[in-house]
Protein backbone atom coordinates (compact mmCIF):
# COMPACT_ATOMS: atom_id res chain seq x y z
CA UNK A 1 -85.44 -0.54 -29.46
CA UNK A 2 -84.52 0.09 -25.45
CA UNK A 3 -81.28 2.61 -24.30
CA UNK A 4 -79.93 2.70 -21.16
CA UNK A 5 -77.66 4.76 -20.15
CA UNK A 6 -75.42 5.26 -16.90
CA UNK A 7 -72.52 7.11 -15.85
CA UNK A 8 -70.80 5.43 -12.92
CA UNK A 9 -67.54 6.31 -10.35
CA UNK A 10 -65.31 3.47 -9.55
CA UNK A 11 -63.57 3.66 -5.95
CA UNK A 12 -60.15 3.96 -6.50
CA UNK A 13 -57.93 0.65 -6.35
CA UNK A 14 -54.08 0.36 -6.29
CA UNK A 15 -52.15 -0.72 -9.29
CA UNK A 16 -53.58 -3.93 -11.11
CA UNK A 17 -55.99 -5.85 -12.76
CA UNK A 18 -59.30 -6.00 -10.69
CA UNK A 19 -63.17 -7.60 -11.41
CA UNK A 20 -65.98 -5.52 -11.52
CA UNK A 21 -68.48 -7.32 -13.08
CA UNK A 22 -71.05 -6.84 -9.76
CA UNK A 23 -70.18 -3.08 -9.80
CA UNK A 24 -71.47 -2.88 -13.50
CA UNK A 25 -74.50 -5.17 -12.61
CA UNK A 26 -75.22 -2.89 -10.01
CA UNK A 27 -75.68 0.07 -11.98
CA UNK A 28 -77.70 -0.61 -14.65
CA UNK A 29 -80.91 -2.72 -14.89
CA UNK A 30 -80.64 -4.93 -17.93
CA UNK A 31 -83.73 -6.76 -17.57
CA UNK A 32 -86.08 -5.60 -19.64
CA UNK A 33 -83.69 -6.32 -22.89
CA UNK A 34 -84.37 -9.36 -24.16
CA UNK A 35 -81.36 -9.11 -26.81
CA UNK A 36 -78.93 -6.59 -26.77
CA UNK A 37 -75.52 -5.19 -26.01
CA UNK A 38 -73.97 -3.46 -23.42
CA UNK A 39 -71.39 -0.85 -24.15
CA UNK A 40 -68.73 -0.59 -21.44
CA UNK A 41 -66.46 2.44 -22.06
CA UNK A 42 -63.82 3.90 -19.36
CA UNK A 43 -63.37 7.85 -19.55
CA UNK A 44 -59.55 7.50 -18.69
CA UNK A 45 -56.09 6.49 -20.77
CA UNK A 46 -54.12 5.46 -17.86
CA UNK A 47 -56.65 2.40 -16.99
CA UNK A 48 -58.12 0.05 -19.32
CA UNK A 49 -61.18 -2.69 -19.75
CA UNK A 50 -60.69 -6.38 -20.56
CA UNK A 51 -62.28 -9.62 -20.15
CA UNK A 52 -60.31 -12.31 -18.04
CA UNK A 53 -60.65 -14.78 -15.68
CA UNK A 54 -63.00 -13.97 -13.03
CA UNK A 55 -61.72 -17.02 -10.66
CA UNK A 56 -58.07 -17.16 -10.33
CA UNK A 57 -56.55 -14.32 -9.02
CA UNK A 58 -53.16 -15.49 -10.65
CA UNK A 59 -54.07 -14.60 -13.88
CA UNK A 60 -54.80 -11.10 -13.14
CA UNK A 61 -51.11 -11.09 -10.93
CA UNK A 62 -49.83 -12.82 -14.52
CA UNK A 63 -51.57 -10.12 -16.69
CA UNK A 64 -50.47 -7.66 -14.26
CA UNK A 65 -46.52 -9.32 -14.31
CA UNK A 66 -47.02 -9.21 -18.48
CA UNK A 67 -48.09 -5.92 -18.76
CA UNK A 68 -45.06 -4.86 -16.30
CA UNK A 69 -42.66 -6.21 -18.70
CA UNK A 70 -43.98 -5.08 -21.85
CA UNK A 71 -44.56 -1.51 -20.70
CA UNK A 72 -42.41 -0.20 -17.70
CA UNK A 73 -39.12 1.34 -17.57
CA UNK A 74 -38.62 2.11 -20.99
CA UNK A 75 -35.48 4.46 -21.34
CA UNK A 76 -36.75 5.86 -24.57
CA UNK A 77 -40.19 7.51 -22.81
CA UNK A 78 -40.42 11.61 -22.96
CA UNK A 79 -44.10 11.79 -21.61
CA UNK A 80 -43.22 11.52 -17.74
CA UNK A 81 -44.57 14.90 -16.37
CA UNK A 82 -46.86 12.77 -13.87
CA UNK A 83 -44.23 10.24 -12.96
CA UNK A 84 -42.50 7.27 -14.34
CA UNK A 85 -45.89 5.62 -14.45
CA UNK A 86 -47.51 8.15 -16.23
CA UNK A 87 -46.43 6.79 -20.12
CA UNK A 88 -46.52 2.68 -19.43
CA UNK A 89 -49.76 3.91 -18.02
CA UNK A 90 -50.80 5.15 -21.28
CA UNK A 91 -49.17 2.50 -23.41
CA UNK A 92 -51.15 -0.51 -21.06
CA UNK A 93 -54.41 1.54 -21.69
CA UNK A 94 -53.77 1.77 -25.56
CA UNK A 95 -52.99 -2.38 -26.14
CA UNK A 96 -55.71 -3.44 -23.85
CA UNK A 97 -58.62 -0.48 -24.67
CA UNK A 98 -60.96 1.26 -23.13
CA UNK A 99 -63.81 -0.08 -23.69
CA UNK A 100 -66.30 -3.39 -23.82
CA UNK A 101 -68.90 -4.85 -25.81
CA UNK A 102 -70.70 -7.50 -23.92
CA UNK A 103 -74.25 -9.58 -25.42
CA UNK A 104 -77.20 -9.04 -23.39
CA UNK A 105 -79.68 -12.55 -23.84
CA UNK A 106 -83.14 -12.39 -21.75
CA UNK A 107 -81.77 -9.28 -19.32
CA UNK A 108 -78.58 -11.03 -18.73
CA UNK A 109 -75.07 -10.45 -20.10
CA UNK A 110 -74.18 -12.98 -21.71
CA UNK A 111 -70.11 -14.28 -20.33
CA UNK A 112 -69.07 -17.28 -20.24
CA UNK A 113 -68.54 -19.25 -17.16
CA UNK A 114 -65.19 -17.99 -15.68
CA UNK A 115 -65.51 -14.87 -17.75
CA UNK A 116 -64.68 -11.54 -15.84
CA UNK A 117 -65.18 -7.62 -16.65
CA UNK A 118 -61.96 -6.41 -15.17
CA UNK A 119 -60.29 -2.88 -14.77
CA UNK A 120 -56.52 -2.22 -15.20
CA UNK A 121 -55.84 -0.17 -13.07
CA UNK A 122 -51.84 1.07 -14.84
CA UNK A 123 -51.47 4.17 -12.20
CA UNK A 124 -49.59 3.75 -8.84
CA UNK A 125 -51.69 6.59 -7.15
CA UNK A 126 -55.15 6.53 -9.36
CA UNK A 127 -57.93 8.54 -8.54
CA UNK A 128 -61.80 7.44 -9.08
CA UNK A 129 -62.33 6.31 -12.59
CA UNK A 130 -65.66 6.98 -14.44
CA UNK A 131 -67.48 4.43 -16.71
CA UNK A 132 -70.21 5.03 -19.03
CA UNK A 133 -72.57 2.11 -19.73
CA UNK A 134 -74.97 2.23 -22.61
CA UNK A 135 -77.15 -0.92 -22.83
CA UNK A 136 -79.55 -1.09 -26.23
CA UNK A 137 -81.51 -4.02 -27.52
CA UNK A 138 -85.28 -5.17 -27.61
């Protein structure tokens, strides 16, 4: 059995839903696992992980518009020390998680076609965000 493990910085991006599926390719070399799974896992609870539509920017505007609505302005939220984004920050982070586990087949993960690793980004003014990736297989 192979581990690989990485510790990465995103940049920081404004408020939204936003592929990084080269960034994560980038930072880890996968190749030598022939099958396997990579652990994705964000170090943050005002961002979150999902897999979307790597294509269509719409979607990500539409997930973006959903989450929005769900989440923001809520008249009942006590936890606003760091804003009024601070607690739908924390609620988008908590229904959409913080972290991924993706199939690794011959040193490739294995998504489908129009299959995206994207970052919610649920801060107005966010900072860096770390990810940890652990990759294991044979």
């Amino acid at each position: 059995m192979k581990f690989i493990q990485t510790e990465i910085k995103l940049r920081s991006r404004p408020r939204g839903f936003h592929i990084i599926t080269d960034e994560i390719l980038e930072s880890i070399e996968l190749s030598s696992i022939k099958i396997g799974m990579l652990n994705i896992f964000l170090k943050h609870t005002s961002a979150s992980l999902s897999i979307t539509e790597n294509y269509e920017k719409e979607v990500r505007d539409d997930m973006e518009n959903l989450m929005n609505e769900l989440c923001d302005g809520k008249n009942y939220y006590t936890h606003t020390y760091e804003g009024d984004d601070d607690m739908p920050a924390h609620a988008k982070s908590s229904l959409l998680g913080a972290s991924l586990n993706i199939p690794i087949t011959n040193g490739r993960l294995n998504l489908g076609t129009w299959q995206g690793i994207c970052l919610g980004e649920h801060r107005d003014r966010a900072t860096q965000r770390s990810i940890v990736l652990t990759a294991s297989g044979i």
